[in-house]
N, C-alpha and C. Protein backbone atom coordinates (compact mmCIF):
# COMPACT_ATOMS: atom_id res chain seq x y z
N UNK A 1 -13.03 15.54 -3.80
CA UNK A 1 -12.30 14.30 -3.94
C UNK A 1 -10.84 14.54 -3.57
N UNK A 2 -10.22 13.62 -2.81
CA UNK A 2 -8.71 13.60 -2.43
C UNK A 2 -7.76 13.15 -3.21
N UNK A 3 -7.84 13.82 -4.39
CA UNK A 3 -6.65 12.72 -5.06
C UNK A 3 -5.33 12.36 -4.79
N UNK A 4 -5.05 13.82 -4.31
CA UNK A 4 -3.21 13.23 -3.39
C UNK A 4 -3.43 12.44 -2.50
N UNK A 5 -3.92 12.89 -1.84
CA UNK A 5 -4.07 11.71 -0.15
C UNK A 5 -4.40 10.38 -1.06
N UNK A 6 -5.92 10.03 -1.52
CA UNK A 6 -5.40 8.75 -2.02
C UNK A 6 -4.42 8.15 -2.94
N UNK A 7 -3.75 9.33 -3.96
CA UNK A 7 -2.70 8.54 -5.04
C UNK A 7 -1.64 8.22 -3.66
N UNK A 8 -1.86 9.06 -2.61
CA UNK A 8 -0.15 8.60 -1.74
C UNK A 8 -0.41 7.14 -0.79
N UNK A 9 -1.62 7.09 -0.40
CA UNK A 9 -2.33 5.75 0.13
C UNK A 9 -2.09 4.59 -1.30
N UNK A 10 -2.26 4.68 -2.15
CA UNK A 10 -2.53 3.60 -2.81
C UNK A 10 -1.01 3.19 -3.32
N UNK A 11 0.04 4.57 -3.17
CA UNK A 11 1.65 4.03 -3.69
C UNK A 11 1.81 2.68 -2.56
N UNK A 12 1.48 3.37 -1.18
CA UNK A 12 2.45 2.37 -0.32
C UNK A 12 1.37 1.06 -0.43
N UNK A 13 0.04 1.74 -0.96
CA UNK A 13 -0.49 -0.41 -0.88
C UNK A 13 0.28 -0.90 -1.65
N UNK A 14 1.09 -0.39 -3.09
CA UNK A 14 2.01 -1.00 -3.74
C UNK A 14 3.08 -1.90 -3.27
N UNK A 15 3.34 -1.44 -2.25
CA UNK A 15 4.15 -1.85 -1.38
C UNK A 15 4.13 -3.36 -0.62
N UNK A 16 2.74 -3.67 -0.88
CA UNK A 16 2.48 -4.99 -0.10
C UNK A 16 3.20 -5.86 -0.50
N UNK A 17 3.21 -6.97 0.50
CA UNK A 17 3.98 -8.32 0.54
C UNK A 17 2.80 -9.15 -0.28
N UNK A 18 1.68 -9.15 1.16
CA UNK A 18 0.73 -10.02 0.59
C UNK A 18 -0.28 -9.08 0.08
N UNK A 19 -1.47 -10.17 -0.55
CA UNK A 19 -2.88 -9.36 -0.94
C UNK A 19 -3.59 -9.65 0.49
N UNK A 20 -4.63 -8.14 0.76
CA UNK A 20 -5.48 -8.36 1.76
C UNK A 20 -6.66 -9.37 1.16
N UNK A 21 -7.03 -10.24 2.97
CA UNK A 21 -7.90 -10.78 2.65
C UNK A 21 -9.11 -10.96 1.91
N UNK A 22 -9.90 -11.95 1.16
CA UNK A 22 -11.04 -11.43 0.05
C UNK A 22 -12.54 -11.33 0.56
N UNK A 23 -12.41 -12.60 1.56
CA UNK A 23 -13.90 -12.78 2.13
C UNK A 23 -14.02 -11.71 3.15
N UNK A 24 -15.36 -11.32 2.81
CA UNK A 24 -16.22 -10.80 3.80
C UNK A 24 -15.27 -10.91 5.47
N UNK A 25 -15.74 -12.55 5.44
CA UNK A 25 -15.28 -13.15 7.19
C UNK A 25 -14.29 -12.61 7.56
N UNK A 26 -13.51 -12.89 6.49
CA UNK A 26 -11.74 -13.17 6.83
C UNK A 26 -11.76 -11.05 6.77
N UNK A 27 -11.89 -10.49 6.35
CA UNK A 27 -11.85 -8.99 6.35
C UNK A 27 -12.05 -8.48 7.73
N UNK A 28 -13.37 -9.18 8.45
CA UNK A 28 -14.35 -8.37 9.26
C UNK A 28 -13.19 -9.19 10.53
N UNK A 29 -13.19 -10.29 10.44
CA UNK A 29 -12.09 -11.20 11.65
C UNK A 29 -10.66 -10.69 11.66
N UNK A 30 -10.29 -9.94 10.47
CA UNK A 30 -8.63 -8.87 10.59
C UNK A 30 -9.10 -7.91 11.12
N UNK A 31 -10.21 -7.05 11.16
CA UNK A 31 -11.02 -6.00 11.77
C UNK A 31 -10.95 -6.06 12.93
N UNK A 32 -11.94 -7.32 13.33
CA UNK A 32 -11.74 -7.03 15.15
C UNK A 32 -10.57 -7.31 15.45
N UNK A 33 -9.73 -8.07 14.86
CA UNK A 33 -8.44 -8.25 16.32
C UNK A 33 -7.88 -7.06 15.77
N UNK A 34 -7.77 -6.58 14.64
CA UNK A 34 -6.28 -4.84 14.88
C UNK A 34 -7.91 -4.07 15.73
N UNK A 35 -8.88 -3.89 15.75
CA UNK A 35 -9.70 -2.78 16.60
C UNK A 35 -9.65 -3.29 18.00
N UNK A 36 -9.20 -4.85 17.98
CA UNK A 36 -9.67 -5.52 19.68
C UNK A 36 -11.17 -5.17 19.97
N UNK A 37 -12.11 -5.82 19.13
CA UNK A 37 -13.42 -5.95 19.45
C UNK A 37 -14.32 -5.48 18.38
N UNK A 38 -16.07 -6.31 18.68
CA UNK A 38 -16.47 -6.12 17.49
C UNK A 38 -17.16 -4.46 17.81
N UNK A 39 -17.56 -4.09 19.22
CA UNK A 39 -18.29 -3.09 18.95
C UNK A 39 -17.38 -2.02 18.40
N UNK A 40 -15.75 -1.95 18.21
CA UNK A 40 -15.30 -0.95 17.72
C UNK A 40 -14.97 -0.96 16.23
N UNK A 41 -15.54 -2.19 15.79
CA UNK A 41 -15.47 -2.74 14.11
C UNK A 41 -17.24 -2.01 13.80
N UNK A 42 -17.99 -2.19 15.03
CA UNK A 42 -19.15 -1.89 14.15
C UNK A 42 -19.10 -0.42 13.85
N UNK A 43 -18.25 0.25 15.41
CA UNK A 43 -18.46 1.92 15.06
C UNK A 43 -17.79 2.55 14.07
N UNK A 44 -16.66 1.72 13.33
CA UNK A 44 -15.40 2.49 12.68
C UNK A 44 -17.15 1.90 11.32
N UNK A 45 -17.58 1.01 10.98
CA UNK A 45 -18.28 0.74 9.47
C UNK A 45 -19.49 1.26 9.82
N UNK A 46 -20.07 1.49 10.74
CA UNK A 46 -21.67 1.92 10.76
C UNK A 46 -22.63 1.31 11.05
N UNK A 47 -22.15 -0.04 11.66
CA UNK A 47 -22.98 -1.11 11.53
C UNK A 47 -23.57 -1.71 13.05
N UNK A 48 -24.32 -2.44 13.08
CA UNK A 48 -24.56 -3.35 14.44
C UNK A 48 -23.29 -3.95 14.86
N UNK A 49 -23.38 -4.43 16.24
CA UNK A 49 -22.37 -5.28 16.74
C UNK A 49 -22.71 -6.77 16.59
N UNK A 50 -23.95 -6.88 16.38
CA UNK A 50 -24.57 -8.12 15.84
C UNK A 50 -24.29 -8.36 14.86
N UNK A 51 -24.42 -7.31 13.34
CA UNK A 51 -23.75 -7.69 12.20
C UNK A 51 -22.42 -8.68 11.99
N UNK A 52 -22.12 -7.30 12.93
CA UNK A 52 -20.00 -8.13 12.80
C UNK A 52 -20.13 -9.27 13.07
N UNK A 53 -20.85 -9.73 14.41
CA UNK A 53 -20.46 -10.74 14.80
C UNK A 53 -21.03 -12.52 13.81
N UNK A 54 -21.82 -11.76 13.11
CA UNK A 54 -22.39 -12.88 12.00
C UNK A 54 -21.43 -12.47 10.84
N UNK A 55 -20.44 -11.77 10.72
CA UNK A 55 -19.55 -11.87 9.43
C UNK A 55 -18.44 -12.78 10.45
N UNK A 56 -18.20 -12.14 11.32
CA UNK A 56 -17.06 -13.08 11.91
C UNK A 56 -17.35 -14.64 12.11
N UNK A 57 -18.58 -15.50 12.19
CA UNK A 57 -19.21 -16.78 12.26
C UNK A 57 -19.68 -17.16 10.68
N UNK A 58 -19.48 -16.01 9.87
CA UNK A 58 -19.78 -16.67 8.50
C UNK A 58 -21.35 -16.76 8.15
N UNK A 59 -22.04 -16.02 8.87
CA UNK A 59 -23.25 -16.44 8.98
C UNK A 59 -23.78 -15.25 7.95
N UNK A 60 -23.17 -14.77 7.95
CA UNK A 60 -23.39 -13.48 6.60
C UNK A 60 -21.86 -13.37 5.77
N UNK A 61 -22.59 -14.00 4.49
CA UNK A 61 -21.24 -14.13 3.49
C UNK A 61 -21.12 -13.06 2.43
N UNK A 62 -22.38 -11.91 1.97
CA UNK A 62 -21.79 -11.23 0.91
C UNK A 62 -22.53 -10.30 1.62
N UNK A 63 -21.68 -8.87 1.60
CA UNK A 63 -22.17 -7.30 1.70
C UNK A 63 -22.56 -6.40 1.23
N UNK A 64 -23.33 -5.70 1.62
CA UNK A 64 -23.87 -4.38 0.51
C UNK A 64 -22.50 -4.02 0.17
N UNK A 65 -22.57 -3.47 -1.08
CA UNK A 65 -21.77 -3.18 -1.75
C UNK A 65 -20.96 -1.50 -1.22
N UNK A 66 -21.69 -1.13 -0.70
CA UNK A 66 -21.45 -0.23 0.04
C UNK A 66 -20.13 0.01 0.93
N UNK A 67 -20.83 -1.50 1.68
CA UNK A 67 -20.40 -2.09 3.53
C UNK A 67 -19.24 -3.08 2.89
N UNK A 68 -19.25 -3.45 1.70
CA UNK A 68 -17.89 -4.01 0.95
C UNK A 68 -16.59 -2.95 0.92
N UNK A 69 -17.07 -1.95 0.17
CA UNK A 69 -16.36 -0.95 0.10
C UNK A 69 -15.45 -0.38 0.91
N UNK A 70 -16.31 -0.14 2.62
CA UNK A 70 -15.94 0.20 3.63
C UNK A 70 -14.76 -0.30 4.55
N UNK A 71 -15.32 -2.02 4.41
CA UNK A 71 -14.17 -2.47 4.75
C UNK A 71 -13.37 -3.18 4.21
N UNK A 72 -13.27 -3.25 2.85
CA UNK A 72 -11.85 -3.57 2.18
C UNK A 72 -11.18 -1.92 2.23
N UNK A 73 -11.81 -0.89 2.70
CA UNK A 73 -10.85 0.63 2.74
C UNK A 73 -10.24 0.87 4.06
N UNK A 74 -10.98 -0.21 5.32
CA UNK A 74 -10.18 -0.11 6.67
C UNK A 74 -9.72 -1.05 6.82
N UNK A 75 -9.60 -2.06 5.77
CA UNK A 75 -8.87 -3.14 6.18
C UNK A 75 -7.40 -2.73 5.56
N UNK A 76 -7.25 -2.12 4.29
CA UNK A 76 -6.08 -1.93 3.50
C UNK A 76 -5.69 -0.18 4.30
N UNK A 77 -6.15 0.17 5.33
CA UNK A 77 -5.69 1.10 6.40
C UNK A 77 -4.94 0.34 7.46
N UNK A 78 -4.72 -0.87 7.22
CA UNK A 78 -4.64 -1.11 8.41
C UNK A 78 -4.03 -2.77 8.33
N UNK A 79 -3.26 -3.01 6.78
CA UNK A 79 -2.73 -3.44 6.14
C UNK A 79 -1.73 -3.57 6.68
N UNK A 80 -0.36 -4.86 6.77
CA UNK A 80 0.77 -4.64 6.66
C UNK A 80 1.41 -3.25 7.35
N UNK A 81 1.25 -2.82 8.25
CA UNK A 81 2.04 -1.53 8.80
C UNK A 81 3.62 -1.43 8.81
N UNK A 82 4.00 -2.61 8.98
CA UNK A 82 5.50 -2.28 9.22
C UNK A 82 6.09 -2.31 7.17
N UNK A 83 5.25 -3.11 6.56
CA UNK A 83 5.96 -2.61 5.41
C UNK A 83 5.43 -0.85 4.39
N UNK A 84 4.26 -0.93 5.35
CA UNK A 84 4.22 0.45 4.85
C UNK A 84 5.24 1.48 4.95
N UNK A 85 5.35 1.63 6.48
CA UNK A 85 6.25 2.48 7.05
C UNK A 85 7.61 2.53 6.18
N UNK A 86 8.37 1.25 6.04
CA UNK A 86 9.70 0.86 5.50
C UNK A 86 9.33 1.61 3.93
N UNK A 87 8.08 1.63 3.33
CA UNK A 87 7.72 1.73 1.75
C UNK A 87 8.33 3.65 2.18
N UNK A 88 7.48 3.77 3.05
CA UNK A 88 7.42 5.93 3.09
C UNK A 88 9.33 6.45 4.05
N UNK A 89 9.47 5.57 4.73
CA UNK A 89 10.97 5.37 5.13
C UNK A 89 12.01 5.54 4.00
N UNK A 90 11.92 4.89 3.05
CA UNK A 90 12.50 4.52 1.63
C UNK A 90 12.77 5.58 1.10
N UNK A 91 11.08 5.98 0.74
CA UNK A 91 10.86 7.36 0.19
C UNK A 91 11.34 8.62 0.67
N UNK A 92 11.23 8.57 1.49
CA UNK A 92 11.74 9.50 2.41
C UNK A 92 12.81 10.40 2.41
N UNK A 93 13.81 8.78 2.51
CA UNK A 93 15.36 9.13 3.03
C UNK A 93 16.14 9.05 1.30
N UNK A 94 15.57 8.04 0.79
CA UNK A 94 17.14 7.64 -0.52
C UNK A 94 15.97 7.18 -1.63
N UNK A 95 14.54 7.15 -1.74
CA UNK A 95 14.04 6.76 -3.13
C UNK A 95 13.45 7.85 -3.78
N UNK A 96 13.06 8.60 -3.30
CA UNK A 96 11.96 9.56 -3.67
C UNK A 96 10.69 9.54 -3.90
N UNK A 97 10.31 10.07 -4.88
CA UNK A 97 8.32 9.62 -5.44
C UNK A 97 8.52 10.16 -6.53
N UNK A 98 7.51 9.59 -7.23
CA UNK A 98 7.29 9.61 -8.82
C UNK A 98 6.24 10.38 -8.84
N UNK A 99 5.73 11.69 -9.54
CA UNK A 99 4.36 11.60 -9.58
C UNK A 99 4.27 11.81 -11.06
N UNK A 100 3.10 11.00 -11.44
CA UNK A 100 2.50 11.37 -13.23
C UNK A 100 1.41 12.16 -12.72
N UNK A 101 1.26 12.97 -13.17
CA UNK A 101 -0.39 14.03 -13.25
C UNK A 101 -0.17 14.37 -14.64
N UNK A 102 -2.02 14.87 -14.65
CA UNK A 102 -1.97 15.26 -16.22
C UNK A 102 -2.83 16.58 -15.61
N UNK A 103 -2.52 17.78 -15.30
CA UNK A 103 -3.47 18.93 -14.49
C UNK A 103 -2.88 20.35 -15.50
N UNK A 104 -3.71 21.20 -14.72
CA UNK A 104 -3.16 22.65 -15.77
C UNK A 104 -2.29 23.63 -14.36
N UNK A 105 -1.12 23.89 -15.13
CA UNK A 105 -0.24 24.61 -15.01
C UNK A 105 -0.50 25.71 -15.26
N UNK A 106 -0.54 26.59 -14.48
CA UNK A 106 -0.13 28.02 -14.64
C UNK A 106 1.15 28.85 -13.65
N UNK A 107 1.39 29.61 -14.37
CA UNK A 107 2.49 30.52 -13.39
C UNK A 107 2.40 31.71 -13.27
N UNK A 108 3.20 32.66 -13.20
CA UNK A 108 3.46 34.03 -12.88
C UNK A 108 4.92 34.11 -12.93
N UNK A 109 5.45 34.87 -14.01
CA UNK A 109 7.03 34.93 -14.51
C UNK A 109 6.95 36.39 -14.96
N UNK A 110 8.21 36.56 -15.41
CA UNK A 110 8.92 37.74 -15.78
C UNK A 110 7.45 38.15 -16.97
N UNK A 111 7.64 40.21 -16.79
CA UNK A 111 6.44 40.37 -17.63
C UNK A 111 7.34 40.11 -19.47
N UNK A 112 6.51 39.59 -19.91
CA UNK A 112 6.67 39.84 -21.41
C UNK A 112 7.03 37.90 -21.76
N UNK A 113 6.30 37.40 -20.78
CA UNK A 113 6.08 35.62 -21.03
C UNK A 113 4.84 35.36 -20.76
N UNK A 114 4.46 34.60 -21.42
CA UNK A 114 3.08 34.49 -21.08
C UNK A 114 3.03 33.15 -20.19
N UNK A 115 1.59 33.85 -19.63
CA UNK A 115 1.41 33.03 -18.20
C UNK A 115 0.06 32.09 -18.11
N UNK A 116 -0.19 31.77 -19.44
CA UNK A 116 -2.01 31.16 -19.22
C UNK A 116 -1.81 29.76 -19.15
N UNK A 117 -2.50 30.08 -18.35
CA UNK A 117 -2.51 27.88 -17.71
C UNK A 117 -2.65 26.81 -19.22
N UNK A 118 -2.26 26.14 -18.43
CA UNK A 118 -2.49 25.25 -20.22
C UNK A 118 -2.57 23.43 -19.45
N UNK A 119 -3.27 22.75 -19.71
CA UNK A 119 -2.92 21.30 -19.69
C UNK A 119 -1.61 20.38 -20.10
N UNK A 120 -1.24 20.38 -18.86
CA UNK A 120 0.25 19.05 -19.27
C UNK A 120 0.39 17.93 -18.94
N UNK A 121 0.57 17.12 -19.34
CA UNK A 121 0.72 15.34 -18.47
C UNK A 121 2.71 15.21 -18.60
N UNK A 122 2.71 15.29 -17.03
CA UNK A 122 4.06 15.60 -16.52
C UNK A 122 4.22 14.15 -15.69
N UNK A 123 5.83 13.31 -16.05
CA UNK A 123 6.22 12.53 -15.14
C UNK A 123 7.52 13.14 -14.60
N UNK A 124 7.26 13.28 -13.54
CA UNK A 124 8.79 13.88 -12.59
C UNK A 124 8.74 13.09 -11.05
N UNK A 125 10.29 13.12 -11.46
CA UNK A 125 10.85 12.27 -9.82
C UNK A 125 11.06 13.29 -8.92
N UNK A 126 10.39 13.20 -7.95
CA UNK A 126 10.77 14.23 -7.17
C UNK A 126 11.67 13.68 -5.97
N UNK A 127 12.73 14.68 -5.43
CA UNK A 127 13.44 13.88 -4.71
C UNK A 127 12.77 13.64 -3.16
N UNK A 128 13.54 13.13 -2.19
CA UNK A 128 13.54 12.64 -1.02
C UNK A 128 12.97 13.87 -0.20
N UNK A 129 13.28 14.79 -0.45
CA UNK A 129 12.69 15.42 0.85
C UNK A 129 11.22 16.14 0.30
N UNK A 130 10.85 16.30 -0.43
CA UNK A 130 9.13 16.07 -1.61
C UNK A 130 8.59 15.05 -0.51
N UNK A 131 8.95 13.77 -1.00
CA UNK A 131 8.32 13.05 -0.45
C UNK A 131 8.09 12.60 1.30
N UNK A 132 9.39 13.21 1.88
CA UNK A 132 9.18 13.11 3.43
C UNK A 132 7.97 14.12 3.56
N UNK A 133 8.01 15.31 2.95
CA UNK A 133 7.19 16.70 3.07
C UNK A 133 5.57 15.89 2.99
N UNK A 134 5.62 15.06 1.84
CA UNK A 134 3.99 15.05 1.49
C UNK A 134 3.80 13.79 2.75
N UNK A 135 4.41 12.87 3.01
CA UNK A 135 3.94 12.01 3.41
C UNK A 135 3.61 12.51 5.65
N UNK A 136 4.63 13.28 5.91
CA UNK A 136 4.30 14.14 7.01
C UNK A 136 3.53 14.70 7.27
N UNK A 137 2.78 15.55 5.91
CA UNK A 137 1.48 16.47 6.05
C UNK A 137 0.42 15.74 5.94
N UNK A 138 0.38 14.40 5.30
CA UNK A 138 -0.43 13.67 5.32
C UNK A 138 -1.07 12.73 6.81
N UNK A 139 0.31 12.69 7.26
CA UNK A 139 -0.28 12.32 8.70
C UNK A 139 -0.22 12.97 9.66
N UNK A 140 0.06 14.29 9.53
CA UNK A 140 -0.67 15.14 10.21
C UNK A 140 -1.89 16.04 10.03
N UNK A 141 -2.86 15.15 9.15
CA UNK A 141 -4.11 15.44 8.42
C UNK A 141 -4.52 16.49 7.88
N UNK A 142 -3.12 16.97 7.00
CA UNK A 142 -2.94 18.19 6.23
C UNK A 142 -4.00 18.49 5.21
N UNK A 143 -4.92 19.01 5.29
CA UNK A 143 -5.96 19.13 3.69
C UNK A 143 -5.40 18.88 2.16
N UNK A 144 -6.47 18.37 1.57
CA UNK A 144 -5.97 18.09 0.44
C UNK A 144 -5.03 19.52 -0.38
N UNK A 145 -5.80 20.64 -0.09
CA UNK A 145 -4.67 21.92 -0.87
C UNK A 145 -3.69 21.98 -0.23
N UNK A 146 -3.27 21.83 1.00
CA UNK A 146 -2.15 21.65 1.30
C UNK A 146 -1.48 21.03 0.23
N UNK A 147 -1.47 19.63 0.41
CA UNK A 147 -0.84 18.44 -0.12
C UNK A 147 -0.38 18.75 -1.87
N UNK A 148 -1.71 19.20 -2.49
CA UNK A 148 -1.62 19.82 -3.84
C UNK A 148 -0.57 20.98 -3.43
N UNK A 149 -0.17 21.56 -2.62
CA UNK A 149 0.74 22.76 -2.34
C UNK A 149 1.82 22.32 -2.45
N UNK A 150 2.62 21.35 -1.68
CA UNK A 150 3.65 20.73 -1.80
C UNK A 150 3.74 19.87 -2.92
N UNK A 151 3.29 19.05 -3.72
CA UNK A 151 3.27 18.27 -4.72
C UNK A 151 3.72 19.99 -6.11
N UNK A 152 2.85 20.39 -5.82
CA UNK A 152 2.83 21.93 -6.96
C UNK A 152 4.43 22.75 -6.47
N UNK A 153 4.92 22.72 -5.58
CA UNK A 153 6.34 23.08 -5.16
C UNK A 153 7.67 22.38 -5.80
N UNK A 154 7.18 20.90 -5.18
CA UNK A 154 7.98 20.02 -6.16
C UNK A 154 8.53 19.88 -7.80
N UNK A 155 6.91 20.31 -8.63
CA UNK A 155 7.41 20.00 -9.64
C UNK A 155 7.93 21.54 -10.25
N UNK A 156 7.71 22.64 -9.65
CA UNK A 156 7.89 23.92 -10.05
C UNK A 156 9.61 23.92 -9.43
N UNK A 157 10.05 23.15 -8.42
CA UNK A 157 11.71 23.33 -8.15
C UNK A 157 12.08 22.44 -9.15
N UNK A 158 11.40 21.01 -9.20
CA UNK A 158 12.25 20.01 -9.99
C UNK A 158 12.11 20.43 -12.03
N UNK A 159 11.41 20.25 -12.10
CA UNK A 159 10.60 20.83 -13.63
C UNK A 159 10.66 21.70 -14.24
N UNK A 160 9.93 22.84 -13.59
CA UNK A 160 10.20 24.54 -14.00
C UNK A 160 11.29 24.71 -14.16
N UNK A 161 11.65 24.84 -12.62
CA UNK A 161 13.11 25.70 -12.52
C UNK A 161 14.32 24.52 -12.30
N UNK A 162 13.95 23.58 -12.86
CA UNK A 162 15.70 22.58 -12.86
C UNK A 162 16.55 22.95 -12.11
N UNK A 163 15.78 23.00 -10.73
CA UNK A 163 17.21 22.34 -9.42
C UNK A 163 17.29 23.93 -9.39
N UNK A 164 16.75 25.23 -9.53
CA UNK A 164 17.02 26.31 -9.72
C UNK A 164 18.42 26.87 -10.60
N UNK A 165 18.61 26.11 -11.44
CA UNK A 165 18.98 27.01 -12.52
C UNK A 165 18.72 27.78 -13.49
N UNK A 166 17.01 27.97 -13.85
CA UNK A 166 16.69 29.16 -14.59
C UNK A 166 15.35 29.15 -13.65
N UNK A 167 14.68 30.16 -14.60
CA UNK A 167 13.30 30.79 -14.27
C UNK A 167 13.51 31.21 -12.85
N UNK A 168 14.06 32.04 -12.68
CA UNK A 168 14.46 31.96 -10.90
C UNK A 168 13.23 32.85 -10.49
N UNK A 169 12.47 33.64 -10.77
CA UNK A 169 11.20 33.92 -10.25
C UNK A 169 9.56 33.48 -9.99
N UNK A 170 10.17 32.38 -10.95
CA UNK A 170 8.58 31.57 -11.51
C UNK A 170 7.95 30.96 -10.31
N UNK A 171 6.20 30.64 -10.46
CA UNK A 171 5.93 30.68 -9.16
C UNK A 171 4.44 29.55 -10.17
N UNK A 172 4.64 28.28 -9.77
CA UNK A 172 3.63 27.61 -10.76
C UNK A 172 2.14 27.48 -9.85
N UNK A 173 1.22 27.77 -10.50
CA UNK A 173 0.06 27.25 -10.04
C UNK A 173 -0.58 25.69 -10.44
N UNK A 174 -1.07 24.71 -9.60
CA UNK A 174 -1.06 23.63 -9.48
C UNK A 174 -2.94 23.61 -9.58
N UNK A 175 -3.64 23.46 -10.72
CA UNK A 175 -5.14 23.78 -10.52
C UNK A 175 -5.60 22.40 -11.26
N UNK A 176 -6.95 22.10 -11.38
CA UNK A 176 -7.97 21.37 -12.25
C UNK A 176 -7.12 19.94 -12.84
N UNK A 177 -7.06 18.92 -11.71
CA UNK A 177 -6.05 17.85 -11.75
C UNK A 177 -6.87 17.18 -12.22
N UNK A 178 -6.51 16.39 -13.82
CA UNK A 178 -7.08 15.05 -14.11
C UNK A 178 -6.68 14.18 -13.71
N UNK A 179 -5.96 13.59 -13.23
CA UNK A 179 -5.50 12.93 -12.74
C UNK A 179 -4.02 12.48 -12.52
N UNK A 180 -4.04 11.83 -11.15
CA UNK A 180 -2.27 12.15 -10.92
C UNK A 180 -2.15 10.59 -9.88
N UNK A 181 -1.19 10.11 -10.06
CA UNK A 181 -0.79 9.07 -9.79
C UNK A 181 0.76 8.93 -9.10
N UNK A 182 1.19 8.75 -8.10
CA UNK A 182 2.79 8.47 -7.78
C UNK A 182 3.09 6.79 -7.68
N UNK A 183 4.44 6.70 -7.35
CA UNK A 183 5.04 5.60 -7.81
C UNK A 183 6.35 5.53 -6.68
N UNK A 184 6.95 4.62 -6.54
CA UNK A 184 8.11 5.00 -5.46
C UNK A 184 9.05 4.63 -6.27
């Protein structure tokens, strides 16, 4: 499961102006015109080109739940782009990112501290260049440990070591995430 990649997808849907469309139709008809056509709506969902073309005429009004799924997830890909961009722009340059996780921490510090991972539910702002970092590796289809790599950097400069004024050797491990959520 991706939880960074999607907690960082679902900050900037935060971001929306409007809500994406609800119907079926109206979903599959934002589909073909950003793909320009139905046979490339059927290949991105799995489907016939015949299908599409009976969601786009209304002639098929409710979807497997499945084929629901699918494309309310390429439709909100494919959402509002220019306010996305401006949302990770933001972030980027002058807002930062928020992340809450609740995961286990471990480190490696000076001998005679102990180092055993333990469960924490941590909210830290991480600054501007955190968030240019995660949102770059993300579109350059960085793996999820990546992403957990940089997110686990962040809170070990911002958190641990406060801007590096103590723990100056500490080195946090970022493992077994219950869950983690950002925010802009």
């Amino acid at each position: 499961m991706e939880q960074v990649a999607d907690g960082l997808d679902e900050v900037l849907q935060k971001a929306f102006t409007r809500p994406i469309p609800k119907s079926a139709g109206a979903q599959m008809r934002y589909l073909v015109k950003q793909l320009k056509g139905t046979r490339q709506v059927a290949e991105v969902l799995g489907i016939t080109q015949r299908t599409v073309e009976r969601y786009v005429k209304d002639q098929i009004r409710k979807p497997r739940p499945e084929l629901a799924a699918r494309m309310e997830r390429e439709v909100k890909k494919r959402w509002q782009p220019q306010i996305r961009a401006r949302a990770r722009q933001t972030a980027a340059t002058t807002g930062g990112i928020v992340v809450d996780t609740r995961a286990r921490f471990g480190y490696t510090a000076a001998p005679g501290t102990t180092d055993d991972a333990r469960l924490r539910h941590l909210t830290v702002a991480l600054p501007p260049e955190y968030a240019a970092r995660l949102f770059d590796a993300q579109d350059a289809g960085a793996p999820e440990q990546q992403l957990r790599d940089i997110a686990a950097e962040g809170l070990q400069e911002i958190y641990f070591k406060d801007h590096g004024r103590r723990a100056g050797g500490l080195l946090v491990e970022f493992t077994d995430i219950d869950h983690i959520e950002f925010d802009l």
